[in-house]
PDB file of N, CA and C in Angstrom:
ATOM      1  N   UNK A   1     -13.892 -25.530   7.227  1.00  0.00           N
ATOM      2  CA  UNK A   1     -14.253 -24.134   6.972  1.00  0.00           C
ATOM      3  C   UNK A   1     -13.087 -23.226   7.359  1.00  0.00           C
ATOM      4  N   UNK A   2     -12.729 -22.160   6.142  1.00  0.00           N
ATOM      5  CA  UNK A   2     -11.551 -21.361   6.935  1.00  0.00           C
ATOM      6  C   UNK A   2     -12.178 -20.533   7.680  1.00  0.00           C
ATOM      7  N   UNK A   3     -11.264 -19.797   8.588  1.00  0.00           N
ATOM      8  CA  UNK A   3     -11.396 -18.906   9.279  1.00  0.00           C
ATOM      9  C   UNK A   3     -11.409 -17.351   8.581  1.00  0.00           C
ATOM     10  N   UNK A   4     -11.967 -16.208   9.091  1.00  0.00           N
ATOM     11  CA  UNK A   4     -11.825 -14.963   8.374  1.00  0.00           C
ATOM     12  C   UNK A   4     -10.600 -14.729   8.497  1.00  0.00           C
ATOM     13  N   UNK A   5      -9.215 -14.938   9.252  1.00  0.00           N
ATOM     14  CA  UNK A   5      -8.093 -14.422   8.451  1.00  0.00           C
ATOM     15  C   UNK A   5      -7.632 -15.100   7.465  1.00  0.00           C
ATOM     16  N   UNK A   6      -7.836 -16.017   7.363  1.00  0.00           N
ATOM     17  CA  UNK A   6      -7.547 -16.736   5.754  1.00  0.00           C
ATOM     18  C   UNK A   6      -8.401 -16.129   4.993  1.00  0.00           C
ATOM     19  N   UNK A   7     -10.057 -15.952   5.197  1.00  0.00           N
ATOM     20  CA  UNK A   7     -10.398 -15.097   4.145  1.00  0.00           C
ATOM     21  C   UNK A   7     -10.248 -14.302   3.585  1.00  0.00           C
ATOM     22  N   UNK A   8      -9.344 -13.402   4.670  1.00  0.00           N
ATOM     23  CA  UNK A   8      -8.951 -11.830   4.026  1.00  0.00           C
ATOM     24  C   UNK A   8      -7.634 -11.830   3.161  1.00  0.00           C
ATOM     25  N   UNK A   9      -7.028 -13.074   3.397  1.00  0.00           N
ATOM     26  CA  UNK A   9      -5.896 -13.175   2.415  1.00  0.00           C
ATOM     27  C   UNK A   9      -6.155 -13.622   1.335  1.00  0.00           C
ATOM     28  N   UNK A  10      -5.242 -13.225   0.042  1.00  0.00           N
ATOM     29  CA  UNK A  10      -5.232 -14.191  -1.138  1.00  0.00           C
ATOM     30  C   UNK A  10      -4.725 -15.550  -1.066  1.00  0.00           C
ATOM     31  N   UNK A  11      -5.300 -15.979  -1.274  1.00  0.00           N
ATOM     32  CA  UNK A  11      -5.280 -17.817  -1.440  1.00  0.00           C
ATOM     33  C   UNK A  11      -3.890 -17.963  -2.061  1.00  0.00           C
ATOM     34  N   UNK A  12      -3.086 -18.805  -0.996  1.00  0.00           N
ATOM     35  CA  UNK A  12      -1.905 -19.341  -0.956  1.00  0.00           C
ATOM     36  C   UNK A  12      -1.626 -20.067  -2.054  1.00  0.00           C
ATOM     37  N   UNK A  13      -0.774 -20.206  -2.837  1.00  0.00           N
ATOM     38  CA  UNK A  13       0.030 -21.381  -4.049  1.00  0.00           C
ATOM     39  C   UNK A  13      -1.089 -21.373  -5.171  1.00  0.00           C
ATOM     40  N   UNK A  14      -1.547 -19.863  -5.318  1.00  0.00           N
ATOM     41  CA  UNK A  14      -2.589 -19.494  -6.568  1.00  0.00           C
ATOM     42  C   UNK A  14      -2.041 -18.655  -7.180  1.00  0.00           C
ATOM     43  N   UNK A  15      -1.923 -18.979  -8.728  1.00  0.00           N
ATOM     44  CA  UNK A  15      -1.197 -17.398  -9.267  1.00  0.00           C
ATOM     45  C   UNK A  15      -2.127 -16.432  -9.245  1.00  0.00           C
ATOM     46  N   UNK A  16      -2.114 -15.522  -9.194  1.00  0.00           N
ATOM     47  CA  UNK A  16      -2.721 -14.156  -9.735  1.00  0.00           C
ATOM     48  C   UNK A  16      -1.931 -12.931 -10.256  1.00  0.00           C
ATOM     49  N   UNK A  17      -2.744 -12.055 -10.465  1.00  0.00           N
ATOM     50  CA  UNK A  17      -2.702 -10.622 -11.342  1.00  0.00           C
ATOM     51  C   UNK A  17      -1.928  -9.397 -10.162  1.00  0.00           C
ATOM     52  N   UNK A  18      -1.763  -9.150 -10.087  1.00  0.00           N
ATOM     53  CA  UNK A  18      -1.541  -8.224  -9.056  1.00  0.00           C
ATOM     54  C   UNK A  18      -2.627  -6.903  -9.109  1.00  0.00           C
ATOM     55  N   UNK A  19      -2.583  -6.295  -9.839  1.00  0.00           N
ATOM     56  CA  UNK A  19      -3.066  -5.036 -10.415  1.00  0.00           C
ATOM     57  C   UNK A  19      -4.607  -5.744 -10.599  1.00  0.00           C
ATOM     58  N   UNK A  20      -5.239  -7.076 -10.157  1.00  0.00           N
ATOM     59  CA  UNK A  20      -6.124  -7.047 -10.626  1.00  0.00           C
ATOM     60  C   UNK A  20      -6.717  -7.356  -9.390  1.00  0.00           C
ATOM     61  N   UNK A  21      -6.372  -7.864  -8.397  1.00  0.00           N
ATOM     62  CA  UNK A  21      -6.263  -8.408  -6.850  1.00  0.00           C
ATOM     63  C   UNK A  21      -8.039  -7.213  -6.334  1.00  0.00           C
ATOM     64  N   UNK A  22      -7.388  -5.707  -7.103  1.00  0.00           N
ATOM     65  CA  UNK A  22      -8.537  -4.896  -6.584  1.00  0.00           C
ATOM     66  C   UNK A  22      -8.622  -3.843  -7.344  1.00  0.00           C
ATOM     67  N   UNK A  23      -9.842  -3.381  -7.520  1.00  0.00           N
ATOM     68  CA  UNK A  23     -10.810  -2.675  -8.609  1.00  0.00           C
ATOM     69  C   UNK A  23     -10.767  -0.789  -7.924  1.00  0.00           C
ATOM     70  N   UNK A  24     -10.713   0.119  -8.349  1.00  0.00           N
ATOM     71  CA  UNK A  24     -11.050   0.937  -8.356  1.00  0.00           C
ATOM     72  C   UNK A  24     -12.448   1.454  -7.784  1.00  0.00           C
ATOM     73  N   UNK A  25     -12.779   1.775  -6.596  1.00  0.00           N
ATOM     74  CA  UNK A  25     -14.165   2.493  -6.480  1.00  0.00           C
ATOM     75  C   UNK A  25     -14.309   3.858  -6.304  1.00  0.00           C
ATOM     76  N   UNK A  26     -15.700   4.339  -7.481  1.00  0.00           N
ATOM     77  CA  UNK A  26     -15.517   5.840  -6.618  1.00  0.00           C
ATOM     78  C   UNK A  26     -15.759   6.591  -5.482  1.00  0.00           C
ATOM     79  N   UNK A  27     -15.074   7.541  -5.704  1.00  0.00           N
ATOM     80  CA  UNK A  27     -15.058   8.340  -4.567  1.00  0.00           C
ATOM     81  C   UNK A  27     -14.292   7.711  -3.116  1.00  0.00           C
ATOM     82  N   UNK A  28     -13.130   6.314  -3.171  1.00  0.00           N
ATOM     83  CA  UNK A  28     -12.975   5.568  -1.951  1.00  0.00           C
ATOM     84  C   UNK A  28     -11.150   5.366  -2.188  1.00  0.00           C
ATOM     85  N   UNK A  29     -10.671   4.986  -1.108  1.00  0.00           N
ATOM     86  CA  UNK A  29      -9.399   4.279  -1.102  1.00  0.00           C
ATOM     87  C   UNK A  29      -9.655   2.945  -0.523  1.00  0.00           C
ATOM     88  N   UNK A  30      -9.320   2.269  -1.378  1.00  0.00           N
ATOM     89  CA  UNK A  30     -10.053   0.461  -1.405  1.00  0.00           C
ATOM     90  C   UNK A  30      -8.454   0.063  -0.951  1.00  0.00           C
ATOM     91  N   UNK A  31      -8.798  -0.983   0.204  1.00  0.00           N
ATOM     92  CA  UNK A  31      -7.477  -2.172   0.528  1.00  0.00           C
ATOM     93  C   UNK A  31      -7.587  -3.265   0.734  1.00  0.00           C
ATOM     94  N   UNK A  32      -6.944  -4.199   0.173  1.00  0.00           N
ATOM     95  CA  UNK A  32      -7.154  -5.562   0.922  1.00  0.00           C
ATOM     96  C   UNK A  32      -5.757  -6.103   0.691  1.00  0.00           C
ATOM     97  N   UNK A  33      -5.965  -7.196   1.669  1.00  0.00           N
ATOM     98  CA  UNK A  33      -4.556  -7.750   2.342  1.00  0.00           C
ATOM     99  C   UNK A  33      -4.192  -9.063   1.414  1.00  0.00           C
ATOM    100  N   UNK A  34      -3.154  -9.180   0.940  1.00  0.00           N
ATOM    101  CA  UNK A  34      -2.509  -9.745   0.214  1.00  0.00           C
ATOM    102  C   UNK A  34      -1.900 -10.952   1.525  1.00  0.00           C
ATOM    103  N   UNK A  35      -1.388 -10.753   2.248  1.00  0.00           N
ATOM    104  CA  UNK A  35      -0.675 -11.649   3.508  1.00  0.00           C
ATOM    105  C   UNK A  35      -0.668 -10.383   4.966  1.00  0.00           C
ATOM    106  N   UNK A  36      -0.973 -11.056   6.140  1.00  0.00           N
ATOM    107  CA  UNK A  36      -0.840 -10.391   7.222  1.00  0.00           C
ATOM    108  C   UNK A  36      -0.386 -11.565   8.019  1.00  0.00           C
ATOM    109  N   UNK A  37       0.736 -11.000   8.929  1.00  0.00           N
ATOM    110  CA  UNK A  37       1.222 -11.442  10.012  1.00  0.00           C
ATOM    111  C   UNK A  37       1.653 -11.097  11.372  1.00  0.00           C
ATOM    112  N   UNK A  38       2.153 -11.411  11.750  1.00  0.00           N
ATOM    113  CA  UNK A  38       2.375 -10.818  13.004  1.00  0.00           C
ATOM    114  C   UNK A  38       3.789  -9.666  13.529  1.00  0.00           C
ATOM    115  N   UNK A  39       4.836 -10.906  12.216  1.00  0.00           N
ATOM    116  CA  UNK A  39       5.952 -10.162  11.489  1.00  0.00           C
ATOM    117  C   UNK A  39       5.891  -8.815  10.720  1.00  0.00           C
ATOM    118  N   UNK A  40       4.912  -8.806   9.889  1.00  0.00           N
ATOM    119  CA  UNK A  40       4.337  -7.880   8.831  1.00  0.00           C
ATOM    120  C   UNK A  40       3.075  -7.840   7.918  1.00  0.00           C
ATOM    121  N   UNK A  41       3.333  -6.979   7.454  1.00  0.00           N
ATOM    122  CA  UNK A  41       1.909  -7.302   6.189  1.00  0.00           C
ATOM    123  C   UNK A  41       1.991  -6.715   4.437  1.00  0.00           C
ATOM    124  N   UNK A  42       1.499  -7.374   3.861  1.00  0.00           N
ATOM    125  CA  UNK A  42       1.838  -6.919   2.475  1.00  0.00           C
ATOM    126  C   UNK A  42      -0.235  -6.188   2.095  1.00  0.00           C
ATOM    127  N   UNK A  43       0.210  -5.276   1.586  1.00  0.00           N
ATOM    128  CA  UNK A  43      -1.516  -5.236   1.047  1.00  0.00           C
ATOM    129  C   UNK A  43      -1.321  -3.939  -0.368  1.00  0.00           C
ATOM    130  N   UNK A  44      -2.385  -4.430  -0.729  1.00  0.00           N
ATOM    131  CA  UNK A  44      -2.754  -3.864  -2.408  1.00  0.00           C
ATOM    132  C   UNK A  44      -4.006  -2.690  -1.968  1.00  0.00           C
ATOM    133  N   UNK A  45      -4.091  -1.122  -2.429  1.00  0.00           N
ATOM    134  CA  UNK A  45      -4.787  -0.659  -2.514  1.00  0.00           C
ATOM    135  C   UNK A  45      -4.857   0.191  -3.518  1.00  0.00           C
ATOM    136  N   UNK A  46      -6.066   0.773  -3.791  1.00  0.00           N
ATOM    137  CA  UNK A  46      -6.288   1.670  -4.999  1.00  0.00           C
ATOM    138  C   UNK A  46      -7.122   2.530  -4.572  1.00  0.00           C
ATOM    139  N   UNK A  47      -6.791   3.810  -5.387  1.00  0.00           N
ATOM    140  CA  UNK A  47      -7.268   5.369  -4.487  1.00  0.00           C
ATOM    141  C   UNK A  47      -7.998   6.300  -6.273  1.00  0.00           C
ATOM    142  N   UNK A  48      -9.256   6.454  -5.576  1.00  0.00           N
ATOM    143  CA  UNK A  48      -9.822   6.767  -7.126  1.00  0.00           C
ATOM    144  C   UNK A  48      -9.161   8.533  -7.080  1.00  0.00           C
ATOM    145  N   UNK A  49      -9.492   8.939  -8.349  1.00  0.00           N
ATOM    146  CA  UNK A  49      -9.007  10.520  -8.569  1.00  0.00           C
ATOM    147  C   UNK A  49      -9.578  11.370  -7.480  1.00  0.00           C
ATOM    148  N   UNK A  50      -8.922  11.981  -6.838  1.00  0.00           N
ATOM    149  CA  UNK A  50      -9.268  12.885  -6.034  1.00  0.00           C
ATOM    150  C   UNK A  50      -8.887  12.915  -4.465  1.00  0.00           C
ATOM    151  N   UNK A  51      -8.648  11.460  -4.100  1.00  0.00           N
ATOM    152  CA  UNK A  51      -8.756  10.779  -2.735  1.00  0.00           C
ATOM    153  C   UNK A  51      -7.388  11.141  -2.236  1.00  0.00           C
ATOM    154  N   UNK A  52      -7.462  10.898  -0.982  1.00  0.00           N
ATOM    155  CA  UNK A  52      -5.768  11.581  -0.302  1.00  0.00           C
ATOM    156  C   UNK A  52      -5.927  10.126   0.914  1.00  0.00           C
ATOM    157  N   UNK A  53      -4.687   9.784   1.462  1.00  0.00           N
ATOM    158  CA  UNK A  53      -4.891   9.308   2.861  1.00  0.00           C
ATOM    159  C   UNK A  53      -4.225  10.533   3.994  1.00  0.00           C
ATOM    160  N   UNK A  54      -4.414  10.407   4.619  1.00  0.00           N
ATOM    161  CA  UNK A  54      -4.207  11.601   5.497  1.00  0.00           C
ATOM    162  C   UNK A  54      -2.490  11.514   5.965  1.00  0.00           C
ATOM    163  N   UNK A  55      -2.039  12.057   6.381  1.00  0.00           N
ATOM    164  CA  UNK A  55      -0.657  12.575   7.143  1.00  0.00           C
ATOM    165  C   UNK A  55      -0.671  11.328   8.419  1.00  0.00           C
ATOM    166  N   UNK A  56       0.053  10.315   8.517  1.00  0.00           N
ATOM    167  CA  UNK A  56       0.678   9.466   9.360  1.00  0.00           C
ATOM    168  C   UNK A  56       1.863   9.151   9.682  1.00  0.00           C
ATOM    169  N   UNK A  57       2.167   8.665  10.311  1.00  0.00           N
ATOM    170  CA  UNK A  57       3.665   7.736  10.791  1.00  0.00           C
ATOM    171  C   UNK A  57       3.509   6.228  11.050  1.00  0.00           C
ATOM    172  N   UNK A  58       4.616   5.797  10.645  1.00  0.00           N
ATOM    173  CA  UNK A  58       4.811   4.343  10.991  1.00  0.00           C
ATOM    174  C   UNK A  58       6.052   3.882  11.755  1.00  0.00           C
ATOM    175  N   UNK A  59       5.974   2.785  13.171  1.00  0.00           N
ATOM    176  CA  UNK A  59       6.886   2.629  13.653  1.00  0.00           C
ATOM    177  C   UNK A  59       7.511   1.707  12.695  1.00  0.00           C
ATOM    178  N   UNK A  60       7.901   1.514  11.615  1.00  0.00           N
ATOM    179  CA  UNK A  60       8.608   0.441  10.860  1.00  0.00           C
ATOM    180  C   UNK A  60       8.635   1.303   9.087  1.00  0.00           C
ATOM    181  N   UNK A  61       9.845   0.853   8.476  1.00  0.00           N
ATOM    182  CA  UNK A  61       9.642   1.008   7.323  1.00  0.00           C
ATOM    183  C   UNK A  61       8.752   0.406   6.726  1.00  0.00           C
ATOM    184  N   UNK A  62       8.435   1.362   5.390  1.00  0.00           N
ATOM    185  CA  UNK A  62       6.888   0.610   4.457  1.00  0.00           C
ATOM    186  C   UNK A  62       7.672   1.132   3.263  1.00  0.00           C
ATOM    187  N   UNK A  63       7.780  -0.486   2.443  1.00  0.00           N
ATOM    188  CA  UNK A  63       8.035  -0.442   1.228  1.00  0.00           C
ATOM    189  C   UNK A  63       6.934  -0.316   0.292  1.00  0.00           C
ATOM    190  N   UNK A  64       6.722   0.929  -0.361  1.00  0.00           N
ATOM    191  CA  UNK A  64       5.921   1.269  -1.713  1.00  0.00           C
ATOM    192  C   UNK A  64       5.936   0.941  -2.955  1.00  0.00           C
ATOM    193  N   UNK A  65       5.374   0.106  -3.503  1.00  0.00           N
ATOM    194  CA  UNK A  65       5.739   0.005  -5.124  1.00  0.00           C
ATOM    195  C   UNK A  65       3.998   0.828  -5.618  1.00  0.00           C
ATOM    196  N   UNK A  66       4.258   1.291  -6.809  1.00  0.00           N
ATOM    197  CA  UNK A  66       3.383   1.482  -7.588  1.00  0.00           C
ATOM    198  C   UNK A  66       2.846   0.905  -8.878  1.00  0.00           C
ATOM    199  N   UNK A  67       1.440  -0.089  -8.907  1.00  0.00           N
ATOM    200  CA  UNK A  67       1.514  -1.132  -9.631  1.00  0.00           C
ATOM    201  C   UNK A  67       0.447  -1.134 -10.800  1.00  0.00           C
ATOM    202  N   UNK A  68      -0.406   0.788 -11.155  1.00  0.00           N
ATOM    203  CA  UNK A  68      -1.267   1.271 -12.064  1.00  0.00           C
ATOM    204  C   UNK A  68      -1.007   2.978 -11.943  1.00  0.00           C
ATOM    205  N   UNK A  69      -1.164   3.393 -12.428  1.00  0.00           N
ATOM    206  CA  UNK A  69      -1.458   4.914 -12.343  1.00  0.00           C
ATOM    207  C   UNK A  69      -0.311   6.140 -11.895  1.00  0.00           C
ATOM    208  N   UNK A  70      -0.293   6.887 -11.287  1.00  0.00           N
ATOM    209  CA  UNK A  70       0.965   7.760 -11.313  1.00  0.00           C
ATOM    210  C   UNK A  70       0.616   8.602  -9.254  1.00  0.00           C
ATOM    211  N   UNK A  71       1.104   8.337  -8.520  1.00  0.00           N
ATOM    212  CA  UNK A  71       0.900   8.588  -7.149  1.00  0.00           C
ATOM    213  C   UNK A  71       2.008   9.690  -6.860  1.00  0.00           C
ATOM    214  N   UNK A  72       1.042  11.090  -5.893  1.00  0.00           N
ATOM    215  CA  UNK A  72       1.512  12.084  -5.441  1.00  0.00           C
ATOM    216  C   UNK A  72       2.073  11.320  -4.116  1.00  0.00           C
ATOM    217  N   UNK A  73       3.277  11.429  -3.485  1.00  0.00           N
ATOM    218  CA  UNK A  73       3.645  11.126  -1.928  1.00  0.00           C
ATOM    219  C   UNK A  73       4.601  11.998  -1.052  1.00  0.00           C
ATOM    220  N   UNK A  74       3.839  12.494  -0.140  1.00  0.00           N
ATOM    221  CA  UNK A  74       4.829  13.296   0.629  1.00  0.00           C
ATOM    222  C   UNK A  74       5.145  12.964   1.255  1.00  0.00           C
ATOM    223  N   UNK A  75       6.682  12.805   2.004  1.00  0.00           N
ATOM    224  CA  UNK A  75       7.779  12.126   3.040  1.00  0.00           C
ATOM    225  C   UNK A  75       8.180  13.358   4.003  1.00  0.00           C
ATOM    226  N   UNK A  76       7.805  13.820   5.058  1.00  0.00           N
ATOM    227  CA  UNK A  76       8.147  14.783   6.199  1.00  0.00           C
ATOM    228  C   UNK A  76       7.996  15.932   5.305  1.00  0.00           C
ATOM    229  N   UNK A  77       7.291  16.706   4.299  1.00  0.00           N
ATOM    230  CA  UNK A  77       7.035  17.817   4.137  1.00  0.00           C
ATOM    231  C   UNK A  77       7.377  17.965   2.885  1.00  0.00           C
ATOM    232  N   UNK A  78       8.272  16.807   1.997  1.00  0.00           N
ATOM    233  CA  UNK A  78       8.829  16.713   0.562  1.00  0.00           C
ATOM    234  C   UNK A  78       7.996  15.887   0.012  1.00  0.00           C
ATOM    235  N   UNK A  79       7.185  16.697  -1.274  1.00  0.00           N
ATOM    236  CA  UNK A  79       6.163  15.416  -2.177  1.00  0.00           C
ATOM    237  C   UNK A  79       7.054  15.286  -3.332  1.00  0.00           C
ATOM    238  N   UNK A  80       6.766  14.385  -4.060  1.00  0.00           N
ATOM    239  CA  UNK A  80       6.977  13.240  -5.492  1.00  0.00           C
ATOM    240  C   UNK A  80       6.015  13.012  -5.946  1.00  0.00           C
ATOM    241  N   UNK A  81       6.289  12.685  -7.116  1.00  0.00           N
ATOM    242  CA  UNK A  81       5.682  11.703  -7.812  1.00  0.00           C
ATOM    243  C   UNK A  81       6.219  10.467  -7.994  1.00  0.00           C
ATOM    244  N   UNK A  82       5.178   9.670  -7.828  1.00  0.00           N
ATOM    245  CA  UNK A  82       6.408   8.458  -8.071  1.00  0.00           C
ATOM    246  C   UNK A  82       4.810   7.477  -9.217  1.00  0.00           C
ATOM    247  N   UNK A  83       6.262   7.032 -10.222  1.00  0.00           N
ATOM    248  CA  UNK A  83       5.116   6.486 -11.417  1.00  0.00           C
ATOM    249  C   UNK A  83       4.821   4.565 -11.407  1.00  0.00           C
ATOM    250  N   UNK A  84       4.396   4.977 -12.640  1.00  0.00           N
ATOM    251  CA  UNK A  84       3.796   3.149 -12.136  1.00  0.00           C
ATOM    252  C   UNK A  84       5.299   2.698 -12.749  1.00  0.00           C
ATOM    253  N   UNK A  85       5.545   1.320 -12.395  1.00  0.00           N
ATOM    254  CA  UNK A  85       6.448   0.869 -11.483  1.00  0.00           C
ATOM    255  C   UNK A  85       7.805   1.214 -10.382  1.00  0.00           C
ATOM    256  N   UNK A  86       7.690   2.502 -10.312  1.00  0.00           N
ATOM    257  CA  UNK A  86       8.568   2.715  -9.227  1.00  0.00           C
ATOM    258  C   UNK A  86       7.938   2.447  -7.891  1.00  0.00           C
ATOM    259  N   UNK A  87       9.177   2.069  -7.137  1.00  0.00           N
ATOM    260  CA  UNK A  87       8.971   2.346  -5.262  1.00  0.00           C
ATOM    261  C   UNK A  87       9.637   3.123  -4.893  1.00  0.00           C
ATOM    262  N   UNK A  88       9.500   2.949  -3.369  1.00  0.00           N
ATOM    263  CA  UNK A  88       9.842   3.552  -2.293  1.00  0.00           C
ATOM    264  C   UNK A  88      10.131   3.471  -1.169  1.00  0.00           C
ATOM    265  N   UNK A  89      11.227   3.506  -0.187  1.00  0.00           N
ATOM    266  CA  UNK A  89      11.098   3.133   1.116  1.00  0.00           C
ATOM    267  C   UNK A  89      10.501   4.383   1.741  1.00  0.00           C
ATOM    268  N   UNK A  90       9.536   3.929   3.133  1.00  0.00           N
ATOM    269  CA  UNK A  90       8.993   5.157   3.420  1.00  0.00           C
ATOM    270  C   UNK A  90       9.906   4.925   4.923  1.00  0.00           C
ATOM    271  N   UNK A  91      10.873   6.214   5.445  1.00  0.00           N
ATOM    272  CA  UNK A  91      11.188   5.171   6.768  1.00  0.00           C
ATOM    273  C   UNK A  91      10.319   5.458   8.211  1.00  0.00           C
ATOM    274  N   UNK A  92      10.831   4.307   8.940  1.00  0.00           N
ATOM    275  CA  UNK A  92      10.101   4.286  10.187  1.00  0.00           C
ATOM    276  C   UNK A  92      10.084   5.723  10.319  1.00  0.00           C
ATOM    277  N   UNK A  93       9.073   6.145  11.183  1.00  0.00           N
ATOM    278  CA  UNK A  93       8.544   7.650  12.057  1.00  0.00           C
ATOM    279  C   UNK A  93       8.647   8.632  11.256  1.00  0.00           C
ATOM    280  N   UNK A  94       8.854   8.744   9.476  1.00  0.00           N
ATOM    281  CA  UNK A  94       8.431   9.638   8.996  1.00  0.00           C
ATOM    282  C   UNK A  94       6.721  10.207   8.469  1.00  0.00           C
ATOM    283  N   UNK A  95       6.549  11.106   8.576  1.00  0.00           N
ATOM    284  CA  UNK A  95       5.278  11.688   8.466  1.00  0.00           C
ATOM    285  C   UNK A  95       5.143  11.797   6.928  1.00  0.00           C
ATOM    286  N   UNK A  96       3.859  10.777   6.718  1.00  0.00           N
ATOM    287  CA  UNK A  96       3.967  10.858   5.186  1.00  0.00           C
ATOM    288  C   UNK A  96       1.824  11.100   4.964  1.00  0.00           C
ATOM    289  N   UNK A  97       1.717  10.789   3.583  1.00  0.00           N
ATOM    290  CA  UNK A  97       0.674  10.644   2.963  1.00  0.00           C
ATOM    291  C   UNK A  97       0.716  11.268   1.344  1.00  0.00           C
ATOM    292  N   UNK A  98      -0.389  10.259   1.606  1.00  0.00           N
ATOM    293  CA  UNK A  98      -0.649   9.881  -0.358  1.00  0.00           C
ATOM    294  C   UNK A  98      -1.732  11.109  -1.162  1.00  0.00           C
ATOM    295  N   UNK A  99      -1.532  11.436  -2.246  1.00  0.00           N
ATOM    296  CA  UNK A  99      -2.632  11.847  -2.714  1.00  0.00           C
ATOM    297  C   UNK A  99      -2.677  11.449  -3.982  1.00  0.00           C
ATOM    298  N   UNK A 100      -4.182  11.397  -4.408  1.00  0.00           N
ATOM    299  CA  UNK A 100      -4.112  10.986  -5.801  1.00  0.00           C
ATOM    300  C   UNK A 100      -5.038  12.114  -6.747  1.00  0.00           C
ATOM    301  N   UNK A 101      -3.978  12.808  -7.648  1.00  0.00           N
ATOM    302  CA  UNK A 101      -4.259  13.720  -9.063  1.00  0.00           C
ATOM    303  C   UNK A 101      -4.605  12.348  -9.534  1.00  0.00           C
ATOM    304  N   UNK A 102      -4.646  11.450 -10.063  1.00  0.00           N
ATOM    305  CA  UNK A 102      -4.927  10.681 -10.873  1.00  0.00           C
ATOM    306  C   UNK A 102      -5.944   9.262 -10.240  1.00  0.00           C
ATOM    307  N   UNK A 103      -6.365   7.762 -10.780  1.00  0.00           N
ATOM    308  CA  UNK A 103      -6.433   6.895 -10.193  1.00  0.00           C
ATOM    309  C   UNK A 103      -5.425   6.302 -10.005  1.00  0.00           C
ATOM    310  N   UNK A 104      -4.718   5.572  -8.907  1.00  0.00           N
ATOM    311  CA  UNK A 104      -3.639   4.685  -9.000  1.00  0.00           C
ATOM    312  C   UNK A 104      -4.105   3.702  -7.784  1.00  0.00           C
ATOM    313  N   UNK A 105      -2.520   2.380  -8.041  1.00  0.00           N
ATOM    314  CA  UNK A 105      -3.178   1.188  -7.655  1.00  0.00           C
ATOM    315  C   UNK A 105      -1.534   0.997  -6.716  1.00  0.00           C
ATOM    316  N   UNK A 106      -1.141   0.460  -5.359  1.00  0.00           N
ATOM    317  CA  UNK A 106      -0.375   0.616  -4.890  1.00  0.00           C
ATOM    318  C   UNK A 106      -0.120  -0.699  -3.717  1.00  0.00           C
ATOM    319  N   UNK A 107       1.241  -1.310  -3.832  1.00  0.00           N
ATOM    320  CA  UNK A 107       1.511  -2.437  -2.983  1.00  0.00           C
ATOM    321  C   UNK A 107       2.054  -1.898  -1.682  1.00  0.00           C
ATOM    322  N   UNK A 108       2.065  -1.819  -0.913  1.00  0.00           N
ATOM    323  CA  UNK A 108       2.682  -1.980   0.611  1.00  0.00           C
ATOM    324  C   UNK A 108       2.975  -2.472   1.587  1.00  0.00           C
ATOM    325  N   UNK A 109       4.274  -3.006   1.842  1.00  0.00           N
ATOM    326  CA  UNK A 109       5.203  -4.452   2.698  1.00  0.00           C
ATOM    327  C   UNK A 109       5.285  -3.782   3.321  1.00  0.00           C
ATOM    328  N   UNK A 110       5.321  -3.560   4.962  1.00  0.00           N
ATOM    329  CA  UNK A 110       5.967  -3.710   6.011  1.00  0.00           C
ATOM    330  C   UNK A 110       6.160  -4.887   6.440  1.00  0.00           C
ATOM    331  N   UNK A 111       7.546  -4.609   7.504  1.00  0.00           N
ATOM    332  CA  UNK A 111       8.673  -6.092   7.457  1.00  0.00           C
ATOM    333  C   UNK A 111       8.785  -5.733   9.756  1.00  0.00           C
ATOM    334  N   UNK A 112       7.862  -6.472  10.395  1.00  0.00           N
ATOM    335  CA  UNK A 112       8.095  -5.557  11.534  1.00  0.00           C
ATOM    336  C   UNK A 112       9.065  -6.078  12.700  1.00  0.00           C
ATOM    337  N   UNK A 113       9.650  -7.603  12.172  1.00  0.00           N
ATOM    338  CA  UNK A 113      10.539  -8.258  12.569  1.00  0.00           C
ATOM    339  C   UNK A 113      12.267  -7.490  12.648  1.00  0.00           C
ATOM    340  N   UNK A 114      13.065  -7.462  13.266  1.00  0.00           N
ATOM    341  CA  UNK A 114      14.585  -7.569  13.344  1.00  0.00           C
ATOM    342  C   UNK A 114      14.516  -6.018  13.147  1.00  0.00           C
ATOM    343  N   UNK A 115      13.677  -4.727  13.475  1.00  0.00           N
ATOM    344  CA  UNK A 115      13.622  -3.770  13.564  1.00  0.00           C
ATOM    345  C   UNK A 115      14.972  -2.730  14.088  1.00  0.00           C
ATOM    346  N   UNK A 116      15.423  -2.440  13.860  1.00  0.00           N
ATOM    347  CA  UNK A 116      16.598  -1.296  14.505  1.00  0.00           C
ATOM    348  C   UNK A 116      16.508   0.143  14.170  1.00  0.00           C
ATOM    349  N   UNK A 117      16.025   1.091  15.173  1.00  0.00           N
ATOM    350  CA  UNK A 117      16.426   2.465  15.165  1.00  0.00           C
ATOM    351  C   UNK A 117      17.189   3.235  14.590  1.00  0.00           C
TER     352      UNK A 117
END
């Protein structure tokens, strides 16, 4: 029997969809974890029309790709757009958050190993 952190991951040496990993709900910002470690974590979420995540920081860079839809992102007080397939590095201790004018669907790596200031 696995354990729930294997459950929460996608099943190892399986192809899949990316963009299909997770569904759209309304009114929610849906996530689930693609790989988590101790090093880092990769995870897939999708943010229906209207939804924001709030204003945070991260002690580590977070690489953004965008993998459906078209995502508002503000980086220390400067927003974008950034479209489906572009990324982004977000860096360590900047104050960011997402909003979504539209639905979109979004990957996010942090790497929390070999870190430097």
């Amino acid at each position: 029997m696995k354990n729930n952190k294997e459950k929460s991951e996608i099943e190892k040496s399986k192809v899949h969809i990316i963009v299909e990993i997770i569904e759209y709900v309304p009114n929610a910002v849906v996530s689930r974890t693609i790989l988590k470690k101790a090093t880092g974590n990769v995870t897939v979420s999708s943010f229906d029309a209207g939804e924001e995540l709030a204003e945070k920081s991260s002690p580590f860079d977070n690489y953004i790709q965008i993998i459906d839809g078209n995502a508002e992102l503000t980086i220390d007080g400067k927003a974008m757009q950034l479209k489906l397939g572009q990324g982004i590095i977000i860096p360590a201790h900047a104050r960011h958050s997402f909003n979504a004018d539209e639905q979109f669907k979004m990957v996010s790596t942090i790497i929390k190993s070999g870190y430097e200031d």
